[in-house]
PDB file of N, CA and C in Angstrom:
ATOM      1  N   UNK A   1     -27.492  35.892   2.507  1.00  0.00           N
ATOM      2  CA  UNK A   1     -26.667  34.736   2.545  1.00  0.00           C
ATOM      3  C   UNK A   1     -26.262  34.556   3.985  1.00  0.00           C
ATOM      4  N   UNK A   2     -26.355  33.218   4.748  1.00  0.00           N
ATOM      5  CA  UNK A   2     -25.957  32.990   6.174  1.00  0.00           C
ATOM      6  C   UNK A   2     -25.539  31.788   6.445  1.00  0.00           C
ATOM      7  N   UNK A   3     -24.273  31.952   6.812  1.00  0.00           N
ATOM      8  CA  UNK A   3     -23.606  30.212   7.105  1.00  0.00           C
ATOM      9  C   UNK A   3     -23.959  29.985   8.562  1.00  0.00           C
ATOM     10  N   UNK A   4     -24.841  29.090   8.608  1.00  0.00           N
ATOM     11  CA  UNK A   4     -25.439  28.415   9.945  1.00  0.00           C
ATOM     12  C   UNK A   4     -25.003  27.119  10.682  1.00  0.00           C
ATOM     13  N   UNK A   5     -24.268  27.469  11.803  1.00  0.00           N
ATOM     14  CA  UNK A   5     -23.536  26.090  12.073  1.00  0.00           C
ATOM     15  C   UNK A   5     -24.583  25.786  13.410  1.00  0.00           C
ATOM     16  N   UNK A   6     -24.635  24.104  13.534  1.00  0.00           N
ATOM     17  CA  UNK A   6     -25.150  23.487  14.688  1.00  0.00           C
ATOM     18  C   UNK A   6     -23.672  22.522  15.507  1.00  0.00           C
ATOM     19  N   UNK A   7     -24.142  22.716  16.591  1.00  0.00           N
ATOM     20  CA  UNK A   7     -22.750  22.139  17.131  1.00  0.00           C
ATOM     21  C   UNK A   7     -22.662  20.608  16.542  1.00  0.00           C
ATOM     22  N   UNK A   8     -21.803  20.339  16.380  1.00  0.00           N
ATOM     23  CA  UNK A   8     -20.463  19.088  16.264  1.00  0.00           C
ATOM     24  C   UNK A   8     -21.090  17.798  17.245  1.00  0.00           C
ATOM     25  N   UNK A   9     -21.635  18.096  18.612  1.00  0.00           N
ATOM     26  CA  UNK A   9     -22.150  16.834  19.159  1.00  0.00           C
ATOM     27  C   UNK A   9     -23.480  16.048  19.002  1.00  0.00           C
ATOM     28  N   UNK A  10     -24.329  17.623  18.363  1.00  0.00           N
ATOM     29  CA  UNK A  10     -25.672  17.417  18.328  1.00  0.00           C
ATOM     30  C   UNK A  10     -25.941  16.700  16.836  1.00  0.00           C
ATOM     31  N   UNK A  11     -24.746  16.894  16.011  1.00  0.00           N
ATOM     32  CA  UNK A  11     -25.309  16.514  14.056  1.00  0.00           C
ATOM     33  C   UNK A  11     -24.319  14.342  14.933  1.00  0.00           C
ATOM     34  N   UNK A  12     -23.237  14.916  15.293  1.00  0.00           N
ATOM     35  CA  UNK A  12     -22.631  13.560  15.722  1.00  0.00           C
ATOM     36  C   UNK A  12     -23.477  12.799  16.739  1.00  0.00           C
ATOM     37  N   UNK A  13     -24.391  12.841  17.675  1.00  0.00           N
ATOM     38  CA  UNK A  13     -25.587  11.943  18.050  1.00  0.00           C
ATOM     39  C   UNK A  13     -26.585  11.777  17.522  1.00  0.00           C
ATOM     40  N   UNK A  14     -26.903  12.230  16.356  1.00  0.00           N
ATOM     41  CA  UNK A  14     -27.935  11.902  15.670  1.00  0.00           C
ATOM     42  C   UNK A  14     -29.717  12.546  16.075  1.00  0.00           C
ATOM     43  N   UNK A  15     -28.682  13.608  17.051  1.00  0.00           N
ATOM     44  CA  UNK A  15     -29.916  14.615  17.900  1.00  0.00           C
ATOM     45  C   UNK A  15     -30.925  15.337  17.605  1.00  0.00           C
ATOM     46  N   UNK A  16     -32.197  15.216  17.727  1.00  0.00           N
ATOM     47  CA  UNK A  16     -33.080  16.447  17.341  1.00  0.00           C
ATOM     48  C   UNK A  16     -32.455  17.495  17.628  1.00  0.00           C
ATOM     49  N   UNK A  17     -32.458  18.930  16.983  1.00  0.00           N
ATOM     50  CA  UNK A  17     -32.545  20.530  17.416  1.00  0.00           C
ATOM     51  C   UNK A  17     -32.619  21.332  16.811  1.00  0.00           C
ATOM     52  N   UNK A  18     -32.976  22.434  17.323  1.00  0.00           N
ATOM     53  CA  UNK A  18     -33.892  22.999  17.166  1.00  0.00           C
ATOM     54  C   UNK A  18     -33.125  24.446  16.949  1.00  0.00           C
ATOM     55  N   UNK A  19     -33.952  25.779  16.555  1.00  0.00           N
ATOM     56  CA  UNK A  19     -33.385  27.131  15.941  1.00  0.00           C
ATOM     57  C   UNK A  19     -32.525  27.742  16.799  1.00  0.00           C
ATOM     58  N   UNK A  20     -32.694  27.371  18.375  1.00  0.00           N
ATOM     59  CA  UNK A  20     -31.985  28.161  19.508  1.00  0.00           C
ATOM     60  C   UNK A  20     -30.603  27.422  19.380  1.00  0.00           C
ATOM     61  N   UNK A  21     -31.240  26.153  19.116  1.00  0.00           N
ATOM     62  CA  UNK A  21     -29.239  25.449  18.949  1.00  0.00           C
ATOM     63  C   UNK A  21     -28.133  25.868  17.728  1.00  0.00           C
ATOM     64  N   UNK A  22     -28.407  26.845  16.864  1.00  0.00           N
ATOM     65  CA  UNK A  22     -28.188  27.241  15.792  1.00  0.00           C
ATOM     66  C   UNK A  22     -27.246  28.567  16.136  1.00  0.00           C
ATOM     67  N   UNK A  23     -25.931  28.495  15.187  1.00  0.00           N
ATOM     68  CA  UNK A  23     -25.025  30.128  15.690  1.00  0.00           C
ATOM     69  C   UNK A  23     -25.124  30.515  13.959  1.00  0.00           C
ATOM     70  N   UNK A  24     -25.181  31.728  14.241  1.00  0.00           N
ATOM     71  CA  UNK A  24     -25.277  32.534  12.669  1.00  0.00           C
ATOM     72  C   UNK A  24     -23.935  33.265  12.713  1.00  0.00           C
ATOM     73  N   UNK A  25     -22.440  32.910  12.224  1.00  0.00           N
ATOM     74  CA  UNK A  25     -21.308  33.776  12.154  1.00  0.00           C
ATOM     75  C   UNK A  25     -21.100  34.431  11.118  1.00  0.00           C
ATOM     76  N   UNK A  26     -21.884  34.202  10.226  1.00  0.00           N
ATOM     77  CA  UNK A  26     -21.847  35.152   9.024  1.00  0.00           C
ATOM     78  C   UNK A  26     -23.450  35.528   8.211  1.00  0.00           C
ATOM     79  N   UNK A  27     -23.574  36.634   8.179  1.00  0.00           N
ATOM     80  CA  UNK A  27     -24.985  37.152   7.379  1.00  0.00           C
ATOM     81  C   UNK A  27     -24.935  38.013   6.717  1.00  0.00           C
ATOM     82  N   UNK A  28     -25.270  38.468   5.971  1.00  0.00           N
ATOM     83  CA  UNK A  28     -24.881  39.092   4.718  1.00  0.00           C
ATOM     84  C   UNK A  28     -25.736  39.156   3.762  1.00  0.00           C
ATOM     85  N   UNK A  29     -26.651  40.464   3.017  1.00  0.00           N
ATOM     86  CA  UNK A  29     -28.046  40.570   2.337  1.00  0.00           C
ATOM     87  C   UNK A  29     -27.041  41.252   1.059  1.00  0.00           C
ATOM     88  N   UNK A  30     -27.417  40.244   0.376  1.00  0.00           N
ATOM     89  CA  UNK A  30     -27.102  40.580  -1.500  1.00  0.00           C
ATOM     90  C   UNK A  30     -27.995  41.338  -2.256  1.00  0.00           C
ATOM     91  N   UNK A  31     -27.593  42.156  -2.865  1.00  0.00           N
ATOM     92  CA  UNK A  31     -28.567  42.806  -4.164  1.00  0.00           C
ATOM     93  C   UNK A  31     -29.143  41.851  -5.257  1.00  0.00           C
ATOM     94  N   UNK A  32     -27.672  41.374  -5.715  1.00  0.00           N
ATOM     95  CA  UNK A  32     -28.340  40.403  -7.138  1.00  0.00           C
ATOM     96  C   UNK A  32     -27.736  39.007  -7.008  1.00  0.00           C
ATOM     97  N   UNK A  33     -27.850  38.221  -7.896  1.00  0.00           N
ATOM     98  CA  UNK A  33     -27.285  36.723  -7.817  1.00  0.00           C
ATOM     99  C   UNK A  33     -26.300  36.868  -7.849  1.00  0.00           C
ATOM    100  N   UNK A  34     -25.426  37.820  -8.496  1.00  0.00           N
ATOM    101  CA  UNK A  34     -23.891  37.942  -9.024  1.00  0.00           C
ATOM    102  C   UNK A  34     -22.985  38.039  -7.920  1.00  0.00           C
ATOM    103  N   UNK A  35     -23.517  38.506  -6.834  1.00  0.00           N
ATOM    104  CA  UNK A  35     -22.938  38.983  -5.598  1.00  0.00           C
ATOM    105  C   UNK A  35     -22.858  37.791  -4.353  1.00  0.00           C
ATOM    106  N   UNK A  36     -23.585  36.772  -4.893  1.00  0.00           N
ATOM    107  CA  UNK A  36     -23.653  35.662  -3.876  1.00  0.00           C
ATOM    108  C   UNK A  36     -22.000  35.009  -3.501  1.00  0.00           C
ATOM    109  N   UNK A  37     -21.688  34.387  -4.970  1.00  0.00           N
ATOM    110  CA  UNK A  37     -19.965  34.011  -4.687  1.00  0.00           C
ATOM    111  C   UNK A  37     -19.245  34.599  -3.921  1.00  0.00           C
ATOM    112  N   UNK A  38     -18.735  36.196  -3.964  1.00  0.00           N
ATOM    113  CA  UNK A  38     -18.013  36.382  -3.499  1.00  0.00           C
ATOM    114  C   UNK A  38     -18.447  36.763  -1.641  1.00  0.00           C
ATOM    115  N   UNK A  39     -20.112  36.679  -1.547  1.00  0.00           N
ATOM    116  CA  UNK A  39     -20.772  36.400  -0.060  1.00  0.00           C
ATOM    117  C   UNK A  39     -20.076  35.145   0.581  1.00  0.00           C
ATOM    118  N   UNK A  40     -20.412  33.825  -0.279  1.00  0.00           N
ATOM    119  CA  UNK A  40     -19.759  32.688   0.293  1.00  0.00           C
ATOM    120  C   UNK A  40     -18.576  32.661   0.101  1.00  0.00           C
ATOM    121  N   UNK A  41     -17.082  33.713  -0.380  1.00  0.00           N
ATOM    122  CA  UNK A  41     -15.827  33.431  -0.485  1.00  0.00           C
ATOM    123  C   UNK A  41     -16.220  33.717   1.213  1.00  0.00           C
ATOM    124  N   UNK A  42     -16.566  35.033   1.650  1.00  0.00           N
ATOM    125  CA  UNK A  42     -16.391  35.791   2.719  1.00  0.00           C
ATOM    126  C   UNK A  42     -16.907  35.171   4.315  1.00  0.00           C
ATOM    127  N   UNK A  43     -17.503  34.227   3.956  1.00  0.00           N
ATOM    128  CA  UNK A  43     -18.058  33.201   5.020  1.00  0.00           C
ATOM    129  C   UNK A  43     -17.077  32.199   5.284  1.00  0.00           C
ATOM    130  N   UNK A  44     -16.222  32.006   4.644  1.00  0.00           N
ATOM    131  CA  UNK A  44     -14.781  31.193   4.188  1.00  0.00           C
ATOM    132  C   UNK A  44     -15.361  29.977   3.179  1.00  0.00           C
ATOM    133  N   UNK A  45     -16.329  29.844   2.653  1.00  0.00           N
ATOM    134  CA  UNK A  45     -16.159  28.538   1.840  1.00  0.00           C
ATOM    135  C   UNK A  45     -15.829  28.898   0.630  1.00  0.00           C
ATOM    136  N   UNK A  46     -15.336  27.663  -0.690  1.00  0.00           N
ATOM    137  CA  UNK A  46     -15.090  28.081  -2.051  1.00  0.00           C
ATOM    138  C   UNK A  46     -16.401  27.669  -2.410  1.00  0.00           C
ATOM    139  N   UNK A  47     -17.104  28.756  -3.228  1.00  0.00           N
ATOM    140  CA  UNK A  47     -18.399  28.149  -4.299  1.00  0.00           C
ATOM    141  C   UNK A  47     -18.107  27.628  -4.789  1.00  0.00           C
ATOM    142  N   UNK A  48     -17.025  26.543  -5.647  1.00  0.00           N
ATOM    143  CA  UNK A  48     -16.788  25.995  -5.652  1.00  0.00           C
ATOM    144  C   UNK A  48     -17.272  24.446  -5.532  1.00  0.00           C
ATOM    145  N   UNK A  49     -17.397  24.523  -3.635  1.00  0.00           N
ATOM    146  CA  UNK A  49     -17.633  23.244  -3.262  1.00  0.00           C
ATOM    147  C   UNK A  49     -18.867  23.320  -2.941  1.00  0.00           C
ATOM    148  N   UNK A  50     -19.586  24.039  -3.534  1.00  0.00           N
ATOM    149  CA  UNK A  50     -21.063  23.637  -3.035  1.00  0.00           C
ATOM    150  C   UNK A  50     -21.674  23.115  -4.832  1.00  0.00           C
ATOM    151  N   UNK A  51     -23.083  23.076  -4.375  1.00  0.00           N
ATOM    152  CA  UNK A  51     -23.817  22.415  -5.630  1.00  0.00           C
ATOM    153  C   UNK A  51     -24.692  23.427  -5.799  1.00  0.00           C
ATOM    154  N   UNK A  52     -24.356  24.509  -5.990  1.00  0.00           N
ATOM    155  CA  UNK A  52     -24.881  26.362  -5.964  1.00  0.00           C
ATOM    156  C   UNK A  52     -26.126  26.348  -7.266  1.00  0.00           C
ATOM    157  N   UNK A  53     -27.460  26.722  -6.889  1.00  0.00           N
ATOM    158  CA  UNK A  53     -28.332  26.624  -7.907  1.00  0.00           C
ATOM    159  C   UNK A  53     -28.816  27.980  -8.745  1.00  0.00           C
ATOM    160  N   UNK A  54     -27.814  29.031  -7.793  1.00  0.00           N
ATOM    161  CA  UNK A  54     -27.708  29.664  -8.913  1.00  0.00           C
ATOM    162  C   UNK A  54     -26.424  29.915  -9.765  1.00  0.00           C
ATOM    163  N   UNK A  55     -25.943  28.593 -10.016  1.00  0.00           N
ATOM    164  CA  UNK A  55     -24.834  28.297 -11.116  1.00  0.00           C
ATOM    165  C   UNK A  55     -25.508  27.536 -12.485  1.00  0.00           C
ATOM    166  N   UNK A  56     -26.523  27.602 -12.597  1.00  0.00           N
ATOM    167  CA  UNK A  56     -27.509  27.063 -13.705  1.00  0.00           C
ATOM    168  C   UNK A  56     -28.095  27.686 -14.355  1.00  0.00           C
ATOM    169  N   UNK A  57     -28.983  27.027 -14.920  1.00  0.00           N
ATOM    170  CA  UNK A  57     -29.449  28.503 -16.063  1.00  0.00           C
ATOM    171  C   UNK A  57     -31.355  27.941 -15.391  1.00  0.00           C
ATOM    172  N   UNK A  58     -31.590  27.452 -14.492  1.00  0.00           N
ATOM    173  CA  UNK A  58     -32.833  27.818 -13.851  1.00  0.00           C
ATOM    174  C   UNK A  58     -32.940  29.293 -13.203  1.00  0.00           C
ATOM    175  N   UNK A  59     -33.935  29.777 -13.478  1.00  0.00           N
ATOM    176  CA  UNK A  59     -34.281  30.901 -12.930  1.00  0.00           C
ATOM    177  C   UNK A  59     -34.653  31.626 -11.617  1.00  0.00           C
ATOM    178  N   UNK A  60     -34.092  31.989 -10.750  1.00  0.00           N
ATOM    179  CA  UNK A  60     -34.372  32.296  -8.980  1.00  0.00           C
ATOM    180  C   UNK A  60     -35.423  32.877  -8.842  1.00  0.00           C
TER     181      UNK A  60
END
């Protein structure tokens, strides 16, 4: 699990970029699906607010 941010000027100009423009502040390797939530509490977001696909009953 890795929350990947691109800077703020480059998504706000409508800029190409690329992997080097990319900061990784959180990474984090899960065992099972069960363990993902509380990965993304720890990145600071609520699962919650995402549209999480393994909150379904499709299979990973």
């Amino acid at each position: 699990m890795a929350a990947i941010e691109v800077p703020k000027q480059l998504v706000d100009n409508d800029a190409s970029f690329f992997e080097e423009d990319m900061v990784t502040p959180y990474l984090k390797i899960v065992d099972t699906v069960e363990q993902v939530d509380t990965a993304v509490m720890e990145a600071g977001v609520d699962p919650e607010d995402l549209n999480a696909p393994w909150h379904n009953d499709f299979p990973l």
